[in-house]
N, C-alpha and C. Protein backbone atom coordinates (compact mmCIF):
# COMPACT_ATOMS: atom_id res chain seq x y z
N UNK A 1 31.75 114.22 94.88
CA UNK A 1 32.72 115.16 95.38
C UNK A 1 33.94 115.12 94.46
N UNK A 2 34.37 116.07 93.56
CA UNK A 2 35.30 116.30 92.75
C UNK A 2 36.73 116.30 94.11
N UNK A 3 37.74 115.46 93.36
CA UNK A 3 38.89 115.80 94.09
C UNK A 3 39.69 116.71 92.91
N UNK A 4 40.87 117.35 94.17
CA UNK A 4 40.90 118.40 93.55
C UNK A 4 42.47 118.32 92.83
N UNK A 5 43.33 118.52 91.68
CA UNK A 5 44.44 117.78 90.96
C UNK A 5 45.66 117.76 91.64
N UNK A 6 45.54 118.58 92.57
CA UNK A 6 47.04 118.23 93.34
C UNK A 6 46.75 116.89 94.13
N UNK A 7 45.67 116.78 94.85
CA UNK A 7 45.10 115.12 95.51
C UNK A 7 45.39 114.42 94.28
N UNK A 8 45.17 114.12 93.02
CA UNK A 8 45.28 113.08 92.62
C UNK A 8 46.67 113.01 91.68
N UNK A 9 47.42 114.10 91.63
CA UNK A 9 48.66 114.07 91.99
C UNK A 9 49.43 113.29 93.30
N UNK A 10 49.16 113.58 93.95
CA UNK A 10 49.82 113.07 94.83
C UNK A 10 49.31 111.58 94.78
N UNK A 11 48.10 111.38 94.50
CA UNK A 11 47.87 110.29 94.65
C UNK A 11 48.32 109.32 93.85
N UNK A 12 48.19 109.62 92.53
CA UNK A 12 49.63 109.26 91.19
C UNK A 12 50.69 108.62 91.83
N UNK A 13 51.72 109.75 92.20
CA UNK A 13 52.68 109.59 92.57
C UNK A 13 52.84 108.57 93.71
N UNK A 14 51.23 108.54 94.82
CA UNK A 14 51.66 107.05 95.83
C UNK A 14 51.67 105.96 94.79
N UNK A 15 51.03 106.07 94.48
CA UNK A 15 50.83 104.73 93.41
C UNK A 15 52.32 103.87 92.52
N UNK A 16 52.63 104.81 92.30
CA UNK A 16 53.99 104.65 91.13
C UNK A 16 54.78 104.10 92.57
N UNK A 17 55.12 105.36 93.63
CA UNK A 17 55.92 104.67 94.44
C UNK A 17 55.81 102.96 95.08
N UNK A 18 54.46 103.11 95.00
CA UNK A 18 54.36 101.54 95.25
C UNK A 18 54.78 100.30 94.05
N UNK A 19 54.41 100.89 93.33
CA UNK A 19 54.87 99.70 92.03
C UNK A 19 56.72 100.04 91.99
N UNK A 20 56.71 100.56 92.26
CA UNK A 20 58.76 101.03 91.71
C UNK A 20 58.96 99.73 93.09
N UNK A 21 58.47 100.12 94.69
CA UNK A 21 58.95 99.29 95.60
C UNK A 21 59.13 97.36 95.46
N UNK A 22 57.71 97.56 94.33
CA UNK A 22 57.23 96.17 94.33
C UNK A 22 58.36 95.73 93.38
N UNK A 23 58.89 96.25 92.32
CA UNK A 23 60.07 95.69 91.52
C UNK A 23 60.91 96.58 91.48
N UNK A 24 61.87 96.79 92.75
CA UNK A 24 62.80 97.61 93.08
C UNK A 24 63.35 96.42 93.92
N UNK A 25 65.25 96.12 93.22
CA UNK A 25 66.05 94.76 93.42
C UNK A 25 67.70 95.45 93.25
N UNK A 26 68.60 94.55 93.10
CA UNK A 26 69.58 94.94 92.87
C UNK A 26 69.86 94.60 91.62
N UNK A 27 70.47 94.77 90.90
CA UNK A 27 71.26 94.21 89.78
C UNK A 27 71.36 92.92 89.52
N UNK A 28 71.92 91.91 90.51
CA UNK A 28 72.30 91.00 91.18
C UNK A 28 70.90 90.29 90.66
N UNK A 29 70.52 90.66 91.81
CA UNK A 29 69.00 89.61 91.65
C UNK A 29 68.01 89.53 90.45
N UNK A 30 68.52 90.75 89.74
CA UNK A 30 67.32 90.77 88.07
C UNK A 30 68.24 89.89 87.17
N UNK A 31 69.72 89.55 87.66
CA UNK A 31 70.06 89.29 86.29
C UNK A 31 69.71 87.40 87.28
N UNK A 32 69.77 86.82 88.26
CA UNK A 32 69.70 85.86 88.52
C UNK A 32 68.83 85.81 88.44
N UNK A 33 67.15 86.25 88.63
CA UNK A 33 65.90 86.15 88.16
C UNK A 33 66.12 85.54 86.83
N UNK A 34 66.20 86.38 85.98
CA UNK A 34 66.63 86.09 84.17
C UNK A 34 66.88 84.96 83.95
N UNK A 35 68.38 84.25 85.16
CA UNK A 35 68.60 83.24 84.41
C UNK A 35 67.87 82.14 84.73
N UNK A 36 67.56 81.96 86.19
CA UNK A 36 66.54 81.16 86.63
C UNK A 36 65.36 80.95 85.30
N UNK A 37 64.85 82.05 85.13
CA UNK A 37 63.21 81.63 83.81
C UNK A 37 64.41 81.11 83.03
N UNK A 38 65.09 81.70 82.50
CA UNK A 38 65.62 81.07 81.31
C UNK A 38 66.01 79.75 80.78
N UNK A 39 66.53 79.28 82.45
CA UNK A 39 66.65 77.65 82.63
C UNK A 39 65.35 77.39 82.72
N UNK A 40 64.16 77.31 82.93
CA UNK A 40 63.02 76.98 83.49
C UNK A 40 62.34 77.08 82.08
N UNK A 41 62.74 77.76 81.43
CA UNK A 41 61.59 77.49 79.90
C UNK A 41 62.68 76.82 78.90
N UNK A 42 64.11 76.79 79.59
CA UNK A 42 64.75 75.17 78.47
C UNK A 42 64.30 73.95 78.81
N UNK A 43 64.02 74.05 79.88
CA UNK A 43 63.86 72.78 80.60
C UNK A 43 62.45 72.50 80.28
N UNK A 44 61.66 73.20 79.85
CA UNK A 44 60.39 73.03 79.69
C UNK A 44 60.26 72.81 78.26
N UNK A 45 61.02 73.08 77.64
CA UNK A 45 61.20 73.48 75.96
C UNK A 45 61.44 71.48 75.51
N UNK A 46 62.78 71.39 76.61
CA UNK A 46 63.26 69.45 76.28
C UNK A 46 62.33 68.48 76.32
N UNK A 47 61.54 69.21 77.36
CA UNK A 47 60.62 68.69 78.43
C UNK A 47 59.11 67.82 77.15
N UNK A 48 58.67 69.41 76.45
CA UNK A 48 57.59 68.99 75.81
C UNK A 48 58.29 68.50 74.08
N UNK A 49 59.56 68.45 74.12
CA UNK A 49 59.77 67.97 72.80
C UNK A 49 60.03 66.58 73.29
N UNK A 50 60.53 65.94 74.19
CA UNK A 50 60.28 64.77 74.75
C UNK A 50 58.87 64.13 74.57
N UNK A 51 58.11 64.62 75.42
CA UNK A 51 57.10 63.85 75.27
C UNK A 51 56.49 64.20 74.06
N UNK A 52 56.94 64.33 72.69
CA UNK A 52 56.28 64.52 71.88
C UNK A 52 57.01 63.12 70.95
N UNK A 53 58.57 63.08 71.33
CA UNK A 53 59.08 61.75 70.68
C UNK A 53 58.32 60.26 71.10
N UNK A 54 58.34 60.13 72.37
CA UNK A 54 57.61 58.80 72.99
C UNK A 54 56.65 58.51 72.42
N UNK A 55 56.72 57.34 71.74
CA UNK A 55 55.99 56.06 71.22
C UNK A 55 54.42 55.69 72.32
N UNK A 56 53.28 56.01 71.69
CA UNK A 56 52.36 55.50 72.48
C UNK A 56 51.34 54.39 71.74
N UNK A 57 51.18 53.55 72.74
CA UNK A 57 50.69 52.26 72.71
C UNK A 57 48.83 52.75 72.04
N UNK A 58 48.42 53.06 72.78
CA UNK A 58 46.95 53.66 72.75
C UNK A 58 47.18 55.56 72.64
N UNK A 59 46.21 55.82 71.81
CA UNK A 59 45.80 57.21 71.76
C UNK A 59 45.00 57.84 72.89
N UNK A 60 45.87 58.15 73.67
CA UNK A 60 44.60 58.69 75.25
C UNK A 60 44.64 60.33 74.87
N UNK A 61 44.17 61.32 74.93
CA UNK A 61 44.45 62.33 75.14
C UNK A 61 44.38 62.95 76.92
N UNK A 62 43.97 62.01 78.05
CA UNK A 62 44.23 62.38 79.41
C UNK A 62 45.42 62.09 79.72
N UNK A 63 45.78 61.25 79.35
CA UNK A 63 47.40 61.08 79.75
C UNK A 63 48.45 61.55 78.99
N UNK A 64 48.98 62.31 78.06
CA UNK A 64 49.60 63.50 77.48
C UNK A 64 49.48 64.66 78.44
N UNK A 65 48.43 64.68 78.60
CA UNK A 65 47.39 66.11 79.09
C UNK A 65 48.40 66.01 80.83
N UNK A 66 47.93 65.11 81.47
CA UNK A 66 48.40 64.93 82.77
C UNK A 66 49.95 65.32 82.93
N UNK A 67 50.99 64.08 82.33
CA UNK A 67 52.08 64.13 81.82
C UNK A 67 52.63 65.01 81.38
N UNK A 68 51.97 66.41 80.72
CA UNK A 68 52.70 67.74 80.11
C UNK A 68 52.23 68.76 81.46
N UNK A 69 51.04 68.78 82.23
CA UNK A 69 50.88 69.45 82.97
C UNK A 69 52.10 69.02 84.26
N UNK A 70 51.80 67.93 84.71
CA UNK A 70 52.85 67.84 85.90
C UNK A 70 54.27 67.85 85.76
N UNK A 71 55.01 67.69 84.40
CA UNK A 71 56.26 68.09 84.05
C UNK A 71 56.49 69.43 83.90
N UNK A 72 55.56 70.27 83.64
CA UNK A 72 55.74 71.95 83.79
C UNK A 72 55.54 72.46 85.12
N UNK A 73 54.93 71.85 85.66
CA UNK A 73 54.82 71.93 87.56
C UNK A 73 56.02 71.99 87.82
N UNK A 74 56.74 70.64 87.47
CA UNK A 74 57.75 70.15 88.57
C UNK A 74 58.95 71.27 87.65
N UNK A 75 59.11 71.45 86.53
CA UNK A 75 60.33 72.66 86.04
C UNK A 75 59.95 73.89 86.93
N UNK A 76 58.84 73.88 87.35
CA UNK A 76 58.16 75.46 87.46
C UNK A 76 58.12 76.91 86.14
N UNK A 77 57.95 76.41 85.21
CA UNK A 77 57.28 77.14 83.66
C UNK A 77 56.17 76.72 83.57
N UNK A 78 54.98 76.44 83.96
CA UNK A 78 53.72 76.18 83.42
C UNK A 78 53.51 77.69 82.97
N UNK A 79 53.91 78.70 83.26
CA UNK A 79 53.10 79.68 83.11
C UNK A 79 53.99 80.48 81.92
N UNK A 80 54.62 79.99 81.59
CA UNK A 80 55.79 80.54 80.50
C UNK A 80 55.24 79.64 78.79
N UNK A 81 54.33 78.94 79.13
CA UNK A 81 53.77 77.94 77.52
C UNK A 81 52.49 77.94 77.77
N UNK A 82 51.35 78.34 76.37
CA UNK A 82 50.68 77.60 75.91
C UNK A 82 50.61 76.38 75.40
N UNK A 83 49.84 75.19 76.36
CA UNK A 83 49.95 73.82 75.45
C UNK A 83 48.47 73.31 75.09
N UNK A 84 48.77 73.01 73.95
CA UNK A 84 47.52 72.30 73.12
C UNK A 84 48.07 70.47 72.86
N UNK A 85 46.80 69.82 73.06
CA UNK A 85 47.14 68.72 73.02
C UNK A 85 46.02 67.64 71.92
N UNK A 86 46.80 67.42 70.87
CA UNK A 86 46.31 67.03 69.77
C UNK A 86 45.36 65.97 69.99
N UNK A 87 44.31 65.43 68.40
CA UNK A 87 43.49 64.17 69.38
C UNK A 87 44.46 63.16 68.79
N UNK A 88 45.53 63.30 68.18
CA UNK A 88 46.86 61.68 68.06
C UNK A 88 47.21 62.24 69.22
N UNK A 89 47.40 63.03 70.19
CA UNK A 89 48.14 62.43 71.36
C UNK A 89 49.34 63.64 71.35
N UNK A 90 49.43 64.42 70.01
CA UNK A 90 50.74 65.30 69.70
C UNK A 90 50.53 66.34 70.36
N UNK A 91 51.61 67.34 71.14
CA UNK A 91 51.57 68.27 71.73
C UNK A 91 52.06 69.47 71.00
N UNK A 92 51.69 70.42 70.97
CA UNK A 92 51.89 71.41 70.42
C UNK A 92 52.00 72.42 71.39
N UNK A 93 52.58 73.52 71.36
CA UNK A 93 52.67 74.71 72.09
C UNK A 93 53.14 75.56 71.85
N UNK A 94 53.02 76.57 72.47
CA UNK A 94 53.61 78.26 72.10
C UNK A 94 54.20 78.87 73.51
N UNK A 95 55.08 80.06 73.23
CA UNK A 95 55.56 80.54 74.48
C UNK A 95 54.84 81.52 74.53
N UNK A 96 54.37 82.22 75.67
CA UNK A 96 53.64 83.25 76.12
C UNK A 96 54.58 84.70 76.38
N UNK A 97 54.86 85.44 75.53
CA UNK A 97 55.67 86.36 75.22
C UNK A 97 55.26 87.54 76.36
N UNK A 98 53.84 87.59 76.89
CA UNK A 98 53.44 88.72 77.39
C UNK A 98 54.24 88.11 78.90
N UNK A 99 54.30 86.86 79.36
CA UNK A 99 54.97 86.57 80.43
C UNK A 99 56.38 86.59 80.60
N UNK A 100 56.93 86.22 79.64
CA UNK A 100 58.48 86.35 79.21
C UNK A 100 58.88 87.81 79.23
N UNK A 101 59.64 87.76 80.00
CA UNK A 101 60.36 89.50 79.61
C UNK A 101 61.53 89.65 78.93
């Protein structure tokens, strides 16, 4: 059954209205959003250059691994870095630009 272009006009247009509602804020709150990530990927930024200074006894790669995951938990940025974790133990990472606005 062909619908017919004013239906999917309109139907367009529900659509959009729903996404505008879903990130429709004040001023206020986009720029405190902003700063919130912004603290949240410095803090994540100290976070993995830290554990990249610390001196390790043994080469584990589970415990880096653990240690970089639950420190991006607790900032709340896990989802703001790619992390790769070397087999010395070195962490490497990237920021995820498509998440960052």
């Amino acid at each position: 059954m062909a619908t017919s272009p004013d239906r999917r006009v309109l139907v367009q247009q529900w659509l959009n209205s729903l996404w505008m509602v879903r990130y429709a804020g004040s001023e206020h709150r986009r720029k405190r959003d902003m700063e919130r990530r912004e603290t949240r990927i410095s803090k994540g930024r100290k976070g993995l250059e830290y554990l990249n200074t610390v001196k390790r006894k043994k080469i584990d790669v589970q415990k880096p691994t653990s240690q970089v995951s639950r420190m991006l938990e607790r900032s709340k940025c896990l989802k703001y870095f790619d992390v790769r974790i070397e087999e010395d133990g070195k962490t490497s990472w990237s920021e995820r630009s498509d998440v960052i606005e």
